[in-house]
Protein backbone atom coordinates (compact mmCIF):
# COMPACT_ATOMS: atom_id res chain seq x y z
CA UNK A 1 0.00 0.00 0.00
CA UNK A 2 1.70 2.94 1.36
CA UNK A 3 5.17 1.50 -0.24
CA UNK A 4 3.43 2.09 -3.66
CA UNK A 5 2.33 5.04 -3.09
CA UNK A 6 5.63 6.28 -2.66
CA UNK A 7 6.68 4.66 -6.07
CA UNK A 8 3.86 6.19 -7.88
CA UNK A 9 4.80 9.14 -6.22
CA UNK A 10 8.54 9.69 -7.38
CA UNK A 11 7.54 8.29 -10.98
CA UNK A 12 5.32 10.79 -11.30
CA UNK A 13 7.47 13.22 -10.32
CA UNK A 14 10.14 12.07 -12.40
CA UNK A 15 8.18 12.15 -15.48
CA UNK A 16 6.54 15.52 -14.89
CA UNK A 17 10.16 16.69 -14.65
CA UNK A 18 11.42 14.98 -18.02
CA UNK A 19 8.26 16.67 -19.16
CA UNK A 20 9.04 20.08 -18.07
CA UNK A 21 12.67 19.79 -19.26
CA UNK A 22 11.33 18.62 -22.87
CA UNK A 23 8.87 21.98 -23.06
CA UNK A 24 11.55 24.16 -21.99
CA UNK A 25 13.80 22.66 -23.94
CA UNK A 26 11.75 23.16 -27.18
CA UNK A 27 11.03 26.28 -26.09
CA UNK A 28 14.28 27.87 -25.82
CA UNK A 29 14.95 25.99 -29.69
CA UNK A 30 11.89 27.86 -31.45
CA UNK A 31 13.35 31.34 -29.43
CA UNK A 32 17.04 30.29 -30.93
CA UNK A 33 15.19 29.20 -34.51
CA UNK A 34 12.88 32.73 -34.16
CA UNK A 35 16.31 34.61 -33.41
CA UNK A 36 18.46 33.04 -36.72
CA UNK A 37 15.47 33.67 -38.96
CA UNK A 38 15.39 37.43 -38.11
CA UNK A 39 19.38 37.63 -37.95
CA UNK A 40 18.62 35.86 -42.27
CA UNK A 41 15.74 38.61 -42.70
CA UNK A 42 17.95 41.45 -41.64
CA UNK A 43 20.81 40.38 -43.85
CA UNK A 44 18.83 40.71 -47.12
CA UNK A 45 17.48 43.99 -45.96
CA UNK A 46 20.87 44.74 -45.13
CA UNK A 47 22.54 43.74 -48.40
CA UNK A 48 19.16 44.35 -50.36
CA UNK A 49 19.96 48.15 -49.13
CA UNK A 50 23.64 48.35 -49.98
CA UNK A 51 23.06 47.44 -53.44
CA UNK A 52 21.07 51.17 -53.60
CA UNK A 53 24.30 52.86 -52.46
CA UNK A 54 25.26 54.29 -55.90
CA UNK A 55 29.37 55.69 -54.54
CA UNK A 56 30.31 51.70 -54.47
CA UNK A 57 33.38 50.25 -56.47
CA UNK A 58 32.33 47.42 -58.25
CA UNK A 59 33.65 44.61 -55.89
CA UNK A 60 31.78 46.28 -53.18
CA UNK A 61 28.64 46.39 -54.83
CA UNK A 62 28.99 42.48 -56.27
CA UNK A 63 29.92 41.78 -52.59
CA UNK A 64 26.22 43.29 -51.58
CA UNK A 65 24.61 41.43 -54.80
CA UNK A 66 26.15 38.31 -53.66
CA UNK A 67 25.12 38.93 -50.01
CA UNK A 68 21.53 39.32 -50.96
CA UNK A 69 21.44 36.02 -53.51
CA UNK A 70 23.03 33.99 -50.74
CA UNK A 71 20.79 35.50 -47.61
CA UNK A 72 17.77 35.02 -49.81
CA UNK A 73 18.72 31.45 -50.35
CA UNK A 74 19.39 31.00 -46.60
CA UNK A 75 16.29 32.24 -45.79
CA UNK A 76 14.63 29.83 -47.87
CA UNK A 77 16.50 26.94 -46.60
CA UNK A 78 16.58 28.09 -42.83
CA UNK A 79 19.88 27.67 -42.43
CA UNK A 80 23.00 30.21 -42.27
CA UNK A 81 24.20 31.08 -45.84
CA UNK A 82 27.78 29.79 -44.81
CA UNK A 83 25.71 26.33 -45.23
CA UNK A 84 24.24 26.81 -48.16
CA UNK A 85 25.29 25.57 -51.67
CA UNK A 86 24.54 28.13 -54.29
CA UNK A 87 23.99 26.11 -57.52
CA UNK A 88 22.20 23.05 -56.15
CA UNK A 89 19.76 25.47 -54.22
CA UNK A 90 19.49 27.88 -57.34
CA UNK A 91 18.64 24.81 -59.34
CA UNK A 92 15.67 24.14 -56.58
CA UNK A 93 14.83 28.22 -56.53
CA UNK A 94 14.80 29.04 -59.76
CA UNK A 95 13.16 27.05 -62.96
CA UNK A 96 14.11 30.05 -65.48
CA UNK A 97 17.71 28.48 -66.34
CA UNK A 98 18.75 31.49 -67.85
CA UNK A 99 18.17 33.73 -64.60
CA UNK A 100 19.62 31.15 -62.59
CA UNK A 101 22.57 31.34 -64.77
CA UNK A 102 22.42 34.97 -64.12
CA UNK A 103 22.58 34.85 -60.47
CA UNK A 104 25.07 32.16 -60.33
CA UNK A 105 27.19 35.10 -62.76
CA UNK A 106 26.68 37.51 -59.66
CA UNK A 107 28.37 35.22 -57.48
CA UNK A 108 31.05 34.38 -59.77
CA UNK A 109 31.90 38.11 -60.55
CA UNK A 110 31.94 38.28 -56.71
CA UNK A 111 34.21 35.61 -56.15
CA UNK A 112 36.55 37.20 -59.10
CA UNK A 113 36.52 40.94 -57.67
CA UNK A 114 37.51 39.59 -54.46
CA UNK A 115 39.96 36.79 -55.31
CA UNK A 116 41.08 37.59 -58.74
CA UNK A 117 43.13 40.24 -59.78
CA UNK A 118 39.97 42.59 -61.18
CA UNK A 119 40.29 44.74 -57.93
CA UNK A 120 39.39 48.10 -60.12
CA UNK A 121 37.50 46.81 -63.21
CA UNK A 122 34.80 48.98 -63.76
CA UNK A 123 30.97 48.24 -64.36
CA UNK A 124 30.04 47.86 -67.96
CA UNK A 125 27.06 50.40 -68.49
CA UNK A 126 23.81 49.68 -67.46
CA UNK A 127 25.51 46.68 -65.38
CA UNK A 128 24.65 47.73 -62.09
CA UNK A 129 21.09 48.58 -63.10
CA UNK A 130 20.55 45.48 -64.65
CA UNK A 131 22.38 43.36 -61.43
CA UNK A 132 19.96 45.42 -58.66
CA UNK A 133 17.08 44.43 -60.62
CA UNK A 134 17.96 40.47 -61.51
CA UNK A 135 18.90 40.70 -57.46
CA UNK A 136 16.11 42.74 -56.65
CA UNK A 137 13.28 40.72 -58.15
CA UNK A 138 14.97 37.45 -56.97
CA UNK A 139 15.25 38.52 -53.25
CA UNK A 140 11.33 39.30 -53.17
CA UNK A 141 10.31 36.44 -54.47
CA UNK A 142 8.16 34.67 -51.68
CA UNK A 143 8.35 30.66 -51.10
């Protein structure tokens, strides 16, 4: 009788406490998942914004196009862009092959301005007009 009780007793009270740990637990992971999405959103707006910014040299503004490509594919992954793989999740993102070609260009100019030795090539007319807008148009694009 009483022996049970006190069994009963300490079972329950171990499972309400696995219980309690297992809501806080997920808890505290949609806060951390809440936090990471709004650190993605504010890195498009961020580089979204410093592709406006109309005094850049061209490796700073590819470096704000290819911030905004990647942070819009992060966001639509959920994970950090450091984790993301540009032309598998184009090829999932995009169906126009062309654009995704495109965008996958804005990266690779990136990549060149910053690692190449095209430190003060200049933009080709209408280039940066025509790179906001492909970058633009991509980055509003809803899932």
């Amino acid at each position: 009788g009483v022996r049970w009780t006190l069994v009963l007793g300490r079972v329950l009270i171990v499972v309400f406490a696995a219980w309690a740990l297992t809501v806080a637990v997920r808890r505290r992971m949609a806060r951390r998942a809440d936090d990471a999405a709004a650190r993605l959103a504010a890195d498009l707006r961020a580089a979204v914004a410093a592709l406006r910014d109309a005094g850049q040299s061209p490796a700073e503004f590819y470096a704000a196009a290819a911030r905004a490509v990647m942070a819009r594919l992060a966001i639509s992954q959920g994970k950090p862009a450091a984790a993301t793989d540009a032309a598998s999740l184009l090829a999932r993102a995009v169906d126009d092959p062309a654009r995704r070609e495109r965008l996958l260009a804005v990266l690779s100019r990136n990549d060149e301005l910053n690692y190449g030795a095209h430190e003060s090539a200049a933009l080709a007319p209408g280039e940066r007009e025509s790179v906001s807008a492909l970058v633009g148009e991509f980055c509003e694009k809803s899932d």
